[in-house]
PDB file of N, CA and C in Angstrom:
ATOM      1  N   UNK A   1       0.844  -1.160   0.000  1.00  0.00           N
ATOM      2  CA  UNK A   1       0.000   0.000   0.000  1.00  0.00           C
ATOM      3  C   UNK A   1       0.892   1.226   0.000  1.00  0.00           C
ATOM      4  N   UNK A   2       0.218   2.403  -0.065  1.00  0.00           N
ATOM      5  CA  UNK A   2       0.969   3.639  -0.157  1.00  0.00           C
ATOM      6  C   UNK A   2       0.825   4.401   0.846  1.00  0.00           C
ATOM      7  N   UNK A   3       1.522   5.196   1.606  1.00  0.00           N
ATOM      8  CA  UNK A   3       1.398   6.102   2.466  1.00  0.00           C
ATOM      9  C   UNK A   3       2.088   7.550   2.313  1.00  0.00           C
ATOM     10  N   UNK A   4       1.498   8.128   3.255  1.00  0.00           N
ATOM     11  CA  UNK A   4       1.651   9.834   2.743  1.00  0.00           C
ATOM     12  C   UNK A   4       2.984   9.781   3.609  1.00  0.00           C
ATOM     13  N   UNK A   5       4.249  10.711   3.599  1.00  0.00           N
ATOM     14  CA  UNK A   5       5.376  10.815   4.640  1.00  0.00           C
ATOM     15  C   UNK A   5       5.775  12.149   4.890  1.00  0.00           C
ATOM     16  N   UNK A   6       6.088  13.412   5.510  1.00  0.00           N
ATOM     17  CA  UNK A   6       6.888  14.622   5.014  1.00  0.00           C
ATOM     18  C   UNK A   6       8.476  14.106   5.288  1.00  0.00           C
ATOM     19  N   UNK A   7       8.712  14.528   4.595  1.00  0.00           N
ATOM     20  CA  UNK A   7      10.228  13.906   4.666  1.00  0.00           C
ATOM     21  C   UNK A   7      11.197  14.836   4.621  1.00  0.00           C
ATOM     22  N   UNK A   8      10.481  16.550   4.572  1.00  0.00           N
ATOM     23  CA  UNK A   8      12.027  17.410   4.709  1.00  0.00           C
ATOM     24  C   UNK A   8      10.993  18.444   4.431  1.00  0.00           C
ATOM     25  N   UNK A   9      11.122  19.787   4.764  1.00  0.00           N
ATOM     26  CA  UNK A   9      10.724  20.916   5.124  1.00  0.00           C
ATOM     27  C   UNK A   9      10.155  21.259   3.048  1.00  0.00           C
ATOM     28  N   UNK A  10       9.201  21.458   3.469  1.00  0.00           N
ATOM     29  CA  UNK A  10       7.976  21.234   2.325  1.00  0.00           C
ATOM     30  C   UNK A  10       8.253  20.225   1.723  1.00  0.00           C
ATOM     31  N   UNK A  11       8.457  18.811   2.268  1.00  0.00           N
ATOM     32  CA  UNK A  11       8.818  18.303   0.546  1.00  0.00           C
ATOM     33  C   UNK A  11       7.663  16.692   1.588  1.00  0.00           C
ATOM     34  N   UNK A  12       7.040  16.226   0.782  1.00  0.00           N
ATOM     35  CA  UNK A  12       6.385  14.884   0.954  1.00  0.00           C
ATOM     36  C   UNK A  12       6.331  14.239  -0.242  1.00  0.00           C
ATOM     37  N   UNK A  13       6.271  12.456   0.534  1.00  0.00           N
ATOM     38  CA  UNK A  13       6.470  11.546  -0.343  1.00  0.00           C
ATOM     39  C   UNK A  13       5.098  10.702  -0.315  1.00  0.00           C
ATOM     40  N   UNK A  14       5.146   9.713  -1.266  1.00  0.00           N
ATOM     41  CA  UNK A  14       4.024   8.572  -1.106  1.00  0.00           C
ATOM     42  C   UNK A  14       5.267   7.521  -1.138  1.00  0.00           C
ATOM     43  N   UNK A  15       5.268   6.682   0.349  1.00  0.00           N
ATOM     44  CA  UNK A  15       5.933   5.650   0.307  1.00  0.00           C
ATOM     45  C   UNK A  15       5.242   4.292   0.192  1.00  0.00           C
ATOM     46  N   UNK A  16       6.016   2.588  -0.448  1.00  0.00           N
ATOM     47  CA  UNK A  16       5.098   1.562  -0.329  1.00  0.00           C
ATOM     48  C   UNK A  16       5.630   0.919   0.869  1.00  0.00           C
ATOM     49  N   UNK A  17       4.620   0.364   1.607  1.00  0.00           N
ATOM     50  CA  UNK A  17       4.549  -0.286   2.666  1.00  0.00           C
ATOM     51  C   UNK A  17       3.563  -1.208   2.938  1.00  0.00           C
ATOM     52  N   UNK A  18       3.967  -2.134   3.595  1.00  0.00           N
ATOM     53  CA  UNK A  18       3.365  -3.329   3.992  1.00  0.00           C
ATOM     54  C   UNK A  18       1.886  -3.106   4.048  1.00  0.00           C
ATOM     55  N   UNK A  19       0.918  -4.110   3.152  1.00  0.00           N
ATOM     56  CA  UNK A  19      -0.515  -4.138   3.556  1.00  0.00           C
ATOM     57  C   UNK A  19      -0.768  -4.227   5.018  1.00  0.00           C
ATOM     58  N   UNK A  20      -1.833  -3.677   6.026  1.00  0.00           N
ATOM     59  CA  UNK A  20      -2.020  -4.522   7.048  1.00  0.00           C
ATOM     60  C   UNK A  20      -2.516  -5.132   7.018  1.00  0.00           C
ATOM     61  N   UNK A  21      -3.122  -5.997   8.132  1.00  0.00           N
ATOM     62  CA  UNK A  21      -4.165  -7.161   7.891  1.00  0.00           C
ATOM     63  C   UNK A  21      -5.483  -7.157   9.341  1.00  0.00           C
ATOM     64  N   UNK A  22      -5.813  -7.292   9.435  1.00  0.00           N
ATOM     65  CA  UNK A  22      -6.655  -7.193  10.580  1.00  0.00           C
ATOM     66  C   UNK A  22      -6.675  -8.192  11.586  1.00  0.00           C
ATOM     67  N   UNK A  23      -6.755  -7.918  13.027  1.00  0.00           N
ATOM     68  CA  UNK A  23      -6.961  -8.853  13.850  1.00  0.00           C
ATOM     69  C   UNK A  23      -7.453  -8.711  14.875  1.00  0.00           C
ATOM     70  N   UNK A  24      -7.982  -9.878  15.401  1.00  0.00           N
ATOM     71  CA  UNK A  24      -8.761  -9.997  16.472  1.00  0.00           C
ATOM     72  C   UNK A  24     -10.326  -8.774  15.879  1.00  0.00           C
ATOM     73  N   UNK A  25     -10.182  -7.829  16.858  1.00  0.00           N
ATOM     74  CA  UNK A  25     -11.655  -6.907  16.202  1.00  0.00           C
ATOM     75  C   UNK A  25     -10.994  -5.707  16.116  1.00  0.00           C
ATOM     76  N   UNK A  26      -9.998  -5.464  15.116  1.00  0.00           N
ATOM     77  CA  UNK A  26      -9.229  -4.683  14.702  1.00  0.00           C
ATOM     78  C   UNK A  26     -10.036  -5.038  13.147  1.00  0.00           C
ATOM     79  N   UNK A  27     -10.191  -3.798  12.294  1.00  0.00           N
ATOM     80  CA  UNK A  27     -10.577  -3.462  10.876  1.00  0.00           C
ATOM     81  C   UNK A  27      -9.397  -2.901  10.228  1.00  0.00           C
ATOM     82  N   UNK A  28      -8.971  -3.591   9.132  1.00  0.00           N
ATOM     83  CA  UNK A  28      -8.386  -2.090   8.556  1.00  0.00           C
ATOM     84  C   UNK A  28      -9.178  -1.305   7.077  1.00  0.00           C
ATOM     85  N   UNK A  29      -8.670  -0.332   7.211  1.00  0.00           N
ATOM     86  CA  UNK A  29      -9.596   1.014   6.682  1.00  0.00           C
ATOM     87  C   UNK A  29      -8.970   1.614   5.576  1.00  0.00           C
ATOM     88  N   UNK A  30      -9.353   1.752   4.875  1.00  0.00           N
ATOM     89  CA  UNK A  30      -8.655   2.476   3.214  1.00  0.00           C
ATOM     90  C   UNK A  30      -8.522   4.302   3.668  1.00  0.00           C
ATOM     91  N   UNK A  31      -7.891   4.819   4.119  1.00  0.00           N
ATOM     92  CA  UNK A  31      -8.523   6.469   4.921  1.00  0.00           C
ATOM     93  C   UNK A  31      -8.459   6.719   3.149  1.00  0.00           C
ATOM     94  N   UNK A  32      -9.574   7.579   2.958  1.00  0.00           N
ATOM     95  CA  UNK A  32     -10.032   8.552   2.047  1.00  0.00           C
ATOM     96  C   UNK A  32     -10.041   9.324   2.197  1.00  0.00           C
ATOM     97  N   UNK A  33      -9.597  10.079   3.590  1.00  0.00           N
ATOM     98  CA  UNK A  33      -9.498  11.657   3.694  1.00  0.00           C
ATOM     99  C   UNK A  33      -9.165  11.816   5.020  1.00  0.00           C
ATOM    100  N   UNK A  34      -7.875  12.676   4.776  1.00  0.00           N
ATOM    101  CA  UNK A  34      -7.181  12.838   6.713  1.00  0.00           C
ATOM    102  C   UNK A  34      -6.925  14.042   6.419  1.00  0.00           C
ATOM    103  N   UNK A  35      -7.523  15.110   7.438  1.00  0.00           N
ATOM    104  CA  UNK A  35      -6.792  16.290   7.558  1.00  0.00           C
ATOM    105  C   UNK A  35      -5.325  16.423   7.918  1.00  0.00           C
ATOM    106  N   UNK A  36      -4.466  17.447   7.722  1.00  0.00           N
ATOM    107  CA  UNK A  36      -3.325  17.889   8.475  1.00  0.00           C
ATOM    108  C   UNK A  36      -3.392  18.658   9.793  1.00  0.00           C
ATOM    109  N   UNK A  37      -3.593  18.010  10.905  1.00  0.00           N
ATOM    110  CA  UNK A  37      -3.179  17.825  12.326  1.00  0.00           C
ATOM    111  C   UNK A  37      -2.886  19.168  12.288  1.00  0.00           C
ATOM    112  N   UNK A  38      -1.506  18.738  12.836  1.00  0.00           N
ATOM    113  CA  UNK A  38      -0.148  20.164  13.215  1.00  0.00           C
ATOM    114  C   UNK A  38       0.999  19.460  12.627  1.00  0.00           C
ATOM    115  N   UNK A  39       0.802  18.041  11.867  1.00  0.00           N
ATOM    116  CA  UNK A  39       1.941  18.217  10.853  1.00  0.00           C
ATOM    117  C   UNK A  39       2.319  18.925   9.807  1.00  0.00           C
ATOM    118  N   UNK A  40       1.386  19.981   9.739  1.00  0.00           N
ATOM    119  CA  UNK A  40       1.960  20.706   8.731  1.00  0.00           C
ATOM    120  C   UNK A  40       3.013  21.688   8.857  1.00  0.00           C
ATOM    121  N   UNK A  41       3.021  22.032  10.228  1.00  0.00           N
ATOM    122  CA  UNK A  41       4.589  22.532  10.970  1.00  0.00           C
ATOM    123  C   UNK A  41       5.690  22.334  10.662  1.00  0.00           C
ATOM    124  N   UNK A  42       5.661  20.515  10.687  1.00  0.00           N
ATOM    125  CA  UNK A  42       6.781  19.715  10.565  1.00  0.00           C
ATOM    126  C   UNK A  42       7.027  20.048   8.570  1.00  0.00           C
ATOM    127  N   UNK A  43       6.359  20.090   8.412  1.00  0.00           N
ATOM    128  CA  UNK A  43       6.433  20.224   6.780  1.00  0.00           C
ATOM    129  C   UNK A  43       7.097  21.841   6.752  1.00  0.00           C
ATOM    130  N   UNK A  44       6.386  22.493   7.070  1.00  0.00           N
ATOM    131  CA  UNK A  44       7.050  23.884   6.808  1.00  0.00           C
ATOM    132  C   UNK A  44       8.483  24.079   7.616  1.00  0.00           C
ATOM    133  N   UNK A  45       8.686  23.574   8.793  1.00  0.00           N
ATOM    134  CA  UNK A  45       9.967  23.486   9.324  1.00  0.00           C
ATOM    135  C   UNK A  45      11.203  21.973   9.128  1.00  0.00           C
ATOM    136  N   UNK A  46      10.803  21.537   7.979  1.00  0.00           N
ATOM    137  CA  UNK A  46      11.814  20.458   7.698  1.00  0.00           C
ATOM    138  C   UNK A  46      11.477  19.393   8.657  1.00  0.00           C
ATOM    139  N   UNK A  47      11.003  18.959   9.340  1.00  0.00           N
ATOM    140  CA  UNK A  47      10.676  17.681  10.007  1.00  0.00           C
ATOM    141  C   UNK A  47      10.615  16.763   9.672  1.00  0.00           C
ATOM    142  N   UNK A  48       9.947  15.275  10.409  1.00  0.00           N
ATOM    143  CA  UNK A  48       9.454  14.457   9.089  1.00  0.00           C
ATOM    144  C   UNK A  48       9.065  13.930   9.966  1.00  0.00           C
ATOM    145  N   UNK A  49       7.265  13.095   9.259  1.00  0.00           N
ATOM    146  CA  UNK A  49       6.250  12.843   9.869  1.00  0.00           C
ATOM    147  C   UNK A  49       5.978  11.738   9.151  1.00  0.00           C
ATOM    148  N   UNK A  50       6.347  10.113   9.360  1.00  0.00           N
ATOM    149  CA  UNK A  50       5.515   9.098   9.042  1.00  0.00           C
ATOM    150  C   UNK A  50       4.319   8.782   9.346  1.00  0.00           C
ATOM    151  N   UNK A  51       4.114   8.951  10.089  1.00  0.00           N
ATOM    152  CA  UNK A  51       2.212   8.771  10.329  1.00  0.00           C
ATOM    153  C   UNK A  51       1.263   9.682  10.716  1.00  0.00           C
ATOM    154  N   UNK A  52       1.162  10.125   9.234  1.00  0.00           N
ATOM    155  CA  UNK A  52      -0.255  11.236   8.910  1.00  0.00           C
ATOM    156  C   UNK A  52      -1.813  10.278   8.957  1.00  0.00           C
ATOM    157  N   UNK A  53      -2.765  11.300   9.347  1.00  0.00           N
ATOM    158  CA  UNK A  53      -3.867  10.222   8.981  1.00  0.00           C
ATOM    159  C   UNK A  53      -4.562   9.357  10.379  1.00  0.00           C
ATOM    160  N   UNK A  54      -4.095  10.121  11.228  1.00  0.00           N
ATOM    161  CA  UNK A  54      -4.501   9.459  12.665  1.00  0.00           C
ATOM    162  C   UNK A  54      -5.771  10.452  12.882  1.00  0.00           C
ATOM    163  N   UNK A  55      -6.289  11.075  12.014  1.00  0.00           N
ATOM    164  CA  UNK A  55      -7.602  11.776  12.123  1.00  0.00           C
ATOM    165  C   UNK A  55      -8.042  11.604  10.641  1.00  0.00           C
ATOM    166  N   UNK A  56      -8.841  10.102  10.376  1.00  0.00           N
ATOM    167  CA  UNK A  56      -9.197   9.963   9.034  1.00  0.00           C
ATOM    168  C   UNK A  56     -10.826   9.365   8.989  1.00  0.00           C
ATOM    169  N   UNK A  57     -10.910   9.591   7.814  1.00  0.00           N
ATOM    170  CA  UNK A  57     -12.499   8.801   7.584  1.00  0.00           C
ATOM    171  C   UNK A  57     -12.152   8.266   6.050  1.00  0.00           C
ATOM    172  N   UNK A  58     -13.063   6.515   6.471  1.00  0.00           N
ATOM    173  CA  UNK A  58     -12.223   6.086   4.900  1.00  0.00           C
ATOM    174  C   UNK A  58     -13.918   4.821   4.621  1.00  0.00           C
ATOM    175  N   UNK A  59     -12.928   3.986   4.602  1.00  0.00           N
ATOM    176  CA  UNK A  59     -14.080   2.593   4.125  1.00  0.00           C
ATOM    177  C   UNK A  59     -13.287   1.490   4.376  1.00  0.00           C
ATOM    178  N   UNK A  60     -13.662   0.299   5.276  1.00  0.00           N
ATOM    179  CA  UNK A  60     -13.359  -0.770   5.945  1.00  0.00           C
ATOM    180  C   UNK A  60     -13.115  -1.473   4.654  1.00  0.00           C
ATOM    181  N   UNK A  61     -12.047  -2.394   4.382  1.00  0.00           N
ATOM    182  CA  UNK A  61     -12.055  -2.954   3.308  1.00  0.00           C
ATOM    183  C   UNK A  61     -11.247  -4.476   3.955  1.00  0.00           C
ATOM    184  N   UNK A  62     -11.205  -4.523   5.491  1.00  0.00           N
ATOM    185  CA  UNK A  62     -11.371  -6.127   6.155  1.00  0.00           C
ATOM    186  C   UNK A  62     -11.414  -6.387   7.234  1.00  0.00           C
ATOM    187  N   UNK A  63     -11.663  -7.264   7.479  1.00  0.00           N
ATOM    188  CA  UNK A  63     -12.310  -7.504   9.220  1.00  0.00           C
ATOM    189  C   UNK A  63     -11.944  -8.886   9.112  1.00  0.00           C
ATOM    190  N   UNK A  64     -11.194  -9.288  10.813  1.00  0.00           N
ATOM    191  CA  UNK A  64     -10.723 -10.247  11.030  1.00  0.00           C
ATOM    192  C   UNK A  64     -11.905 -11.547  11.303  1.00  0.00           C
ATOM    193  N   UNK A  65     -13.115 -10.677  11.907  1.00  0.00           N
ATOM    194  CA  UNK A  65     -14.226 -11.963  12.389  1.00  0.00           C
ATOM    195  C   UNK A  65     -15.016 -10.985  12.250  1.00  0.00           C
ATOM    196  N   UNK A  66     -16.131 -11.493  12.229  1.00  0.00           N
ATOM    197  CA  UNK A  66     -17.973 -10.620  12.413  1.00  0.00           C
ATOM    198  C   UNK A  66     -17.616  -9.673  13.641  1.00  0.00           C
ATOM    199  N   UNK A  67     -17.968  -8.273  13.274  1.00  0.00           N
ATOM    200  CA  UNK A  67     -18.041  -7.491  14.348  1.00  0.00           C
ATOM    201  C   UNK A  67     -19.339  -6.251  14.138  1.00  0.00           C
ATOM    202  N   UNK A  68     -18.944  -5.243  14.618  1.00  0.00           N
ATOM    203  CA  UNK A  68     -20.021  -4.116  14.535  1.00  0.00           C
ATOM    204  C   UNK A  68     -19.632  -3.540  12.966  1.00  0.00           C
ATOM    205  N   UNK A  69     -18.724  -3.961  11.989  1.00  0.00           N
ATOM    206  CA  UNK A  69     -18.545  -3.000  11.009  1.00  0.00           C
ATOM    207  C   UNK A  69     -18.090  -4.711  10.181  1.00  0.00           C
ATOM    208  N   UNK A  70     -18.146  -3.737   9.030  1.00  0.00           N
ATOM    209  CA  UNK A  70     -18.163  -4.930   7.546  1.00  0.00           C
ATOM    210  C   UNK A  70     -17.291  -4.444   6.839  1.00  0.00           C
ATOM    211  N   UNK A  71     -16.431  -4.885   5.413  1.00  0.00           N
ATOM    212  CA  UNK A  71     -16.469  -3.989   4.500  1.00  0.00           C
ATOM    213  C   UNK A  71     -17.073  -3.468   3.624  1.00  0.00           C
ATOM    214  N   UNK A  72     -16.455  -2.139   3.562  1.00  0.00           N
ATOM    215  CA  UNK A  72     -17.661  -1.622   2.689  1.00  0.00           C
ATOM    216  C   UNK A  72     -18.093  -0.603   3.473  1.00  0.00           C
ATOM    217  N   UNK A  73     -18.383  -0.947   4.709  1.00  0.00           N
ATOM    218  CA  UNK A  73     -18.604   0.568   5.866  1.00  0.00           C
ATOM    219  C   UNK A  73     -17.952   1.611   5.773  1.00  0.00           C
ATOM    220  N   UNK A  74     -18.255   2.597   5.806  1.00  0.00           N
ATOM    221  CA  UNK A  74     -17.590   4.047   5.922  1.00  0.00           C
ATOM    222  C   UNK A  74     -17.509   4.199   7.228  1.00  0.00           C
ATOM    223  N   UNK A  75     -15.985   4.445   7.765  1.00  0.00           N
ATOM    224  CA  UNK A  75     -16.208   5.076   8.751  1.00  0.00           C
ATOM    225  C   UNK A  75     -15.203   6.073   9.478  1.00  0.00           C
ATOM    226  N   UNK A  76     -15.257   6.358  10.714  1.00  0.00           N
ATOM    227  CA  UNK A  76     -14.644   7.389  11.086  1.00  0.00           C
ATOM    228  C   UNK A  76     -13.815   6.662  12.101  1.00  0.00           C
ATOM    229  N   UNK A  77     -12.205   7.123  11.828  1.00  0.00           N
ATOM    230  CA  UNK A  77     -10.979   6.367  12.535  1.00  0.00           C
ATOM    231  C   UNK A  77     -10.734   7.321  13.571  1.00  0.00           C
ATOM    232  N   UNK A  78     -10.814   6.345  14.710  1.00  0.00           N
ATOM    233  CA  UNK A  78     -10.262   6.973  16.307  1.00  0.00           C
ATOM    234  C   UNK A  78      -8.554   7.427  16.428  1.00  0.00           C
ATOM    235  N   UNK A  79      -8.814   8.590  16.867  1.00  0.00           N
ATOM    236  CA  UNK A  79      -7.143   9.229  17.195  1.00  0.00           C
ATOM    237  C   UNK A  79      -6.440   8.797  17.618  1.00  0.00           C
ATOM    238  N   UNK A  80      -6.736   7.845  18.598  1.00  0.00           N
ATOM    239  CA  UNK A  80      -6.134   6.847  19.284  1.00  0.00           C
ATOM    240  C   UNK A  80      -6.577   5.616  19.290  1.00  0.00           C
ATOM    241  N   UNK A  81      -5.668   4.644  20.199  1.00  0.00           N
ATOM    242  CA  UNK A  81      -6.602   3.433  20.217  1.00  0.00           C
ATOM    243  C   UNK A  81      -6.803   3.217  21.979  1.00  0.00           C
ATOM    244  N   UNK A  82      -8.257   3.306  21.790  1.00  0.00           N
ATOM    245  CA  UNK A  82      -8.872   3.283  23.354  1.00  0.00           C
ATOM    246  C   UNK A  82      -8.749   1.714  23.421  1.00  0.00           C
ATOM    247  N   UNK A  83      -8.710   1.018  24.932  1.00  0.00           N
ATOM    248  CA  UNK A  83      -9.022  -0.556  25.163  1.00  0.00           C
ATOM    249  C   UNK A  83     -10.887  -0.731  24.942  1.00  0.00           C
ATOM    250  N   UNK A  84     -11.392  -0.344  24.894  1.00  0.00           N
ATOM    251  CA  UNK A  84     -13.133  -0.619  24.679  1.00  0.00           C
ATOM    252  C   UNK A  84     -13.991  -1.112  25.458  1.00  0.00           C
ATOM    253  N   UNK A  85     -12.696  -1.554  26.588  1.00  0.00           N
ATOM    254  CA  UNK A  85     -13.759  -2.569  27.875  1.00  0.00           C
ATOM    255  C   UNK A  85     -13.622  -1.711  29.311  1.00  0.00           C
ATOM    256  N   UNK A  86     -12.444  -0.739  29.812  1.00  0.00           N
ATOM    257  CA  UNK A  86     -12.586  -0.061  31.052  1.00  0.00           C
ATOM    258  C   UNK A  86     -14.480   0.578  31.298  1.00  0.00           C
ATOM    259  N   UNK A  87     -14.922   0.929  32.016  1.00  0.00           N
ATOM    260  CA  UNK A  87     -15.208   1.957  32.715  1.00  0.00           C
ATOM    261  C   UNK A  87     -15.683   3.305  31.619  1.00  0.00           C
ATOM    262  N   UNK A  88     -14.646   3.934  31.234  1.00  0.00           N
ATOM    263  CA  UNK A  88     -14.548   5.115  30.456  1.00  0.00           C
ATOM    264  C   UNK A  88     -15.533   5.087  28.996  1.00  0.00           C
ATOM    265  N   UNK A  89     -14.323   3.947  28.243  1.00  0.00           N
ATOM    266  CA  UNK A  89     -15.044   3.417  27.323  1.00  0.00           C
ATOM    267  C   UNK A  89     -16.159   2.727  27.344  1.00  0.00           C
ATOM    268  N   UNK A  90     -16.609   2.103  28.097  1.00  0.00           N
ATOM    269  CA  UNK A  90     -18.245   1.645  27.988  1.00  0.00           C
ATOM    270  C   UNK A  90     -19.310   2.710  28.242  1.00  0.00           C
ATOM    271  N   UNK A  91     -18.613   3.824  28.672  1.00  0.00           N
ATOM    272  CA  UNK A  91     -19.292   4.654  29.232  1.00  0.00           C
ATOM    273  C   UNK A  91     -19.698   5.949  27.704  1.00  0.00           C
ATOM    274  N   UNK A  92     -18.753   5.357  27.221  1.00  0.00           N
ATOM    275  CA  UNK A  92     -18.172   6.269  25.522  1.00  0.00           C
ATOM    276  C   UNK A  92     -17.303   7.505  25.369  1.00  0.00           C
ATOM    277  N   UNK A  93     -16.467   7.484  26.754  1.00  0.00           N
ATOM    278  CA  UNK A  93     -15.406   8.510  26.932  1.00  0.00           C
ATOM    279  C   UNK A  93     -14.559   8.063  26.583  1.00  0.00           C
ATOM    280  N   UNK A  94     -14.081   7.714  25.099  1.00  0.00           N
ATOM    281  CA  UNK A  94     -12.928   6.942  24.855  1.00  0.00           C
ATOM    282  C   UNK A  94     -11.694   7.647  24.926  1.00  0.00           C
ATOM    283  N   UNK A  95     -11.917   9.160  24.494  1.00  0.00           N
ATOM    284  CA  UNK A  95     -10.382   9.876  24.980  1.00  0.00           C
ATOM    285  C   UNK A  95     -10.088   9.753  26.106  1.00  0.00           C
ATOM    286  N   UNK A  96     -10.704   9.450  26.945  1.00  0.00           N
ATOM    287  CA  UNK A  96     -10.343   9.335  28.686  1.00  0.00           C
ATOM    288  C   UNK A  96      -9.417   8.429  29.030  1.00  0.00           C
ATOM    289  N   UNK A  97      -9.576   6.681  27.696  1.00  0.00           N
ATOM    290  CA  UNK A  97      -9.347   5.890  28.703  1.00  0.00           C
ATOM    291  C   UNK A  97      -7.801   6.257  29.164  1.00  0.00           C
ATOM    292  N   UNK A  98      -7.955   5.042  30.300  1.00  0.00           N
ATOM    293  CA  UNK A  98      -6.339   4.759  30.667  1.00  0.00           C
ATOM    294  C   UNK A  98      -5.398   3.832  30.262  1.00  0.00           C
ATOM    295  N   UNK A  99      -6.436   3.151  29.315  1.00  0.00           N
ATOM    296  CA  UNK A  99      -5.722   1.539  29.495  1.00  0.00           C
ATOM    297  C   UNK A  99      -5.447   1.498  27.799  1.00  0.00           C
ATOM    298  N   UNK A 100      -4.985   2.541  27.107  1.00  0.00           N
ATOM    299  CA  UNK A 100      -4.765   2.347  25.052  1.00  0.00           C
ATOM    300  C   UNK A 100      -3.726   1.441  25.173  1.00  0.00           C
ATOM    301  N   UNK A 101      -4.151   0.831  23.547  1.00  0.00           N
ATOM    302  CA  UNK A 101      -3.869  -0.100  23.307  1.00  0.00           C
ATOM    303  C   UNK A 101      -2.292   0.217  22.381  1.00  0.00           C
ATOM    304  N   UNK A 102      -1.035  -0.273  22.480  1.00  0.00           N
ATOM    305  CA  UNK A 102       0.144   0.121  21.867  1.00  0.00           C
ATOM    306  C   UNK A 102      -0.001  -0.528  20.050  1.00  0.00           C
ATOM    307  N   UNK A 103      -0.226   0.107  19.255  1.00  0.00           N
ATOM    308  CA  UNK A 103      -0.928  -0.152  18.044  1.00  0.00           C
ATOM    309  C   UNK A 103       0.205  -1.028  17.867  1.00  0.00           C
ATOM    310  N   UNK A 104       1.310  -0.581  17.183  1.00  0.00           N
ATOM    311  CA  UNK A 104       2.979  -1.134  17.095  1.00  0.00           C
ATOM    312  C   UNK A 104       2.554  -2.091  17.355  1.00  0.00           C
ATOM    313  N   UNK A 105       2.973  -2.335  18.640  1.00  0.00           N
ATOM    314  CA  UNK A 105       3.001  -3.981  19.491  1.00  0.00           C
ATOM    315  C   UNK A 105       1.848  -4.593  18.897  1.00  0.00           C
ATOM    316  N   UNK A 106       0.588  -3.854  18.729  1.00  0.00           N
ATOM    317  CA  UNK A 106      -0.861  -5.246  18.493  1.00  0.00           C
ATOM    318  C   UNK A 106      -0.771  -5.649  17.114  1.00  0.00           C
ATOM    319  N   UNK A 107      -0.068  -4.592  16.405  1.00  0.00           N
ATOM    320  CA  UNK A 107      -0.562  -4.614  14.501  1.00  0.00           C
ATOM    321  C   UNK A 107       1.262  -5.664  14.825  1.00  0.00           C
ATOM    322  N   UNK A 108       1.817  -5.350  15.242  1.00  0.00           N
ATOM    323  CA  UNK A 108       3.401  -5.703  14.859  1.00  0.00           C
ATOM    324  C   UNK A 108       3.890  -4.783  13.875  1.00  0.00           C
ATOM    325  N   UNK A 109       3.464  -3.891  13.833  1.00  0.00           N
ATOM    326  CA  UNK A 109       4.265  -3.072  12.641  1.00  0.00           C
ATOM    327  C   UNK A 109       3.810  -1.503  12.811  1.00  0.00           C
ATOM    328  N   UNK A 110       5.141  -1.120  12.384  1.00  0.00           N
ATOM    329  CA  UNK A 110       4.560   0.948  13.313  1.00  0.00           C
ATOM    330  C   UNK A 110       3.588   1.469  12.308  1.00  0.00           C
ATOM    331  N   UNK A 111       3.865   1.284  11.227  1.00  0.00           N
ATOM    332  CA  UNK A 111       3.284   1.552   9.715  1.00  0.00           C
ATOM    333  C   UNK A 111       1.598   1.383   9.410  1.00  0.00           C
ATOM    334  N   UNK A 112       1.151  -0.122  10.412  1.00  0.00           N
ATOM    335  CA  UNK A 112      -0.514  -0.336  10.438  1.00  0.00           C
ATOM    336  C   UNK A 112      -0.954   0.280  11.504  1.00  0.00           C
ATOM    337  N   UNK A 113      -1.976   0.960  10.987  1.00  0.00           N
ATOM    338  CA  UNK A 113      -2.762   1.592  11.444  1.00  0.00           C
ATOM    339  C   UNK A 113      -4.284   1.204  11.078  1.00  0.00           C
ATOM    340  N   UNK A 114      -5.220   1.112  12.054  1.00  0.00           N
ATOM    341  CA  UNK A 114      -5.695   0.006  12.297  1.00  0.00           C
ATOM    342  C   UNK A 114      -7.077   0.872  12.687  1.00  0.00           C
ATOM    343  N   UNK A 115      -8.678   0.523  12.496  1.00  0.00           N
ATOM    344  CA  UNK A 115      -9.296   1.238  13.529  1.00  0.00           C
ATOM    345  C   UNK A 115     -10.063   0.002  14.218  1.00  0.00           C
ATOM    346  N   UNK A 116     -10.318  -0.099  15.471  1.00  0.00           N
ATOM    347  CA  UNK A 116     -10.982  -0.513  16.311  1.00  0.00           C
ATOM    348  C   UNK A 116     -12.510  -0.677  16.430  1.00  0.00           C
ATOM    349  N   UNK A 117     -13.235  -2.107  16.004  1.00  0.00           N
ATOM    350  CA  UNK A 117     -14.548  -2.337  15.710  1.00  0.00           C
ATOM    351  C   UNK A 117     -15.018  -3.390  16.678  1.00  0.00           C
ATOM    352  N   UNK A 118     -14.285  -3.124  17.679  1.00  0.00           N
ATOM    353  CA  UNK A 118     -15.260  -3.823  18.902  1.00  0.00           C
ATOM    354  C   UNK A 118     -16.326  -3.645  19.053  1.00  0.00           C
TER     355      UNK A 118
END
């Protein structure tokens, strides 16, 4: 797959990188549209930002088992990854929780990015 990168003070790339794959009740999501955050800082001051797109809305295109989403769903990707079972989150304060989930470590790879269809 392709991903967006800034890689030096105005300059961005589309790099290829590993498909993800989904697991457990993890979806992954085609993003069709991510605003620029405050990486665009990093762009105007030479920085460099591999993972744009942590504020996206796209379309589910796989799911590891039957969950609340299919592909084909449109939907809207969490900024983070909340755990889904504290307190907070059942409650639907998911920015609150305490207990996020280390994407890296769950996907195995820094690159998947993943949204959460528990």
């Amino acid at each position: 797959m392709k991903k967006a990168a800034i890689t030096g003070e105005r300059s961005a790339e589309l790099l290829d990188v590993p498909d993800p794959r989904p697991r457990d009740n993890w979806a992954v999501v085609k993003v069709l549209t991510a605003p620029m955050c405050t990486e665009y800082k990093a762009w105007l001051a030479g920085g460099r930002a591999e993972f744009l797109g942590h504020e996206a809305a796209g379309e589910v295109v796989a799911v590891d088992r039957p969950c609340r989403v299919k592909p084909g769903d449109r939907v809207v990707v969490m900024p983070q990854y909340p755990c889904g079972v504290c307190d907070l989150c059942i409650e639907g304060e998911y920015i609150h929780c305490q207990h996020l989930v280390n994407a890296a470590e769950f996907t195995g790879s820094p690159s998947a990015r993943s949204s959460c269809c528990g």
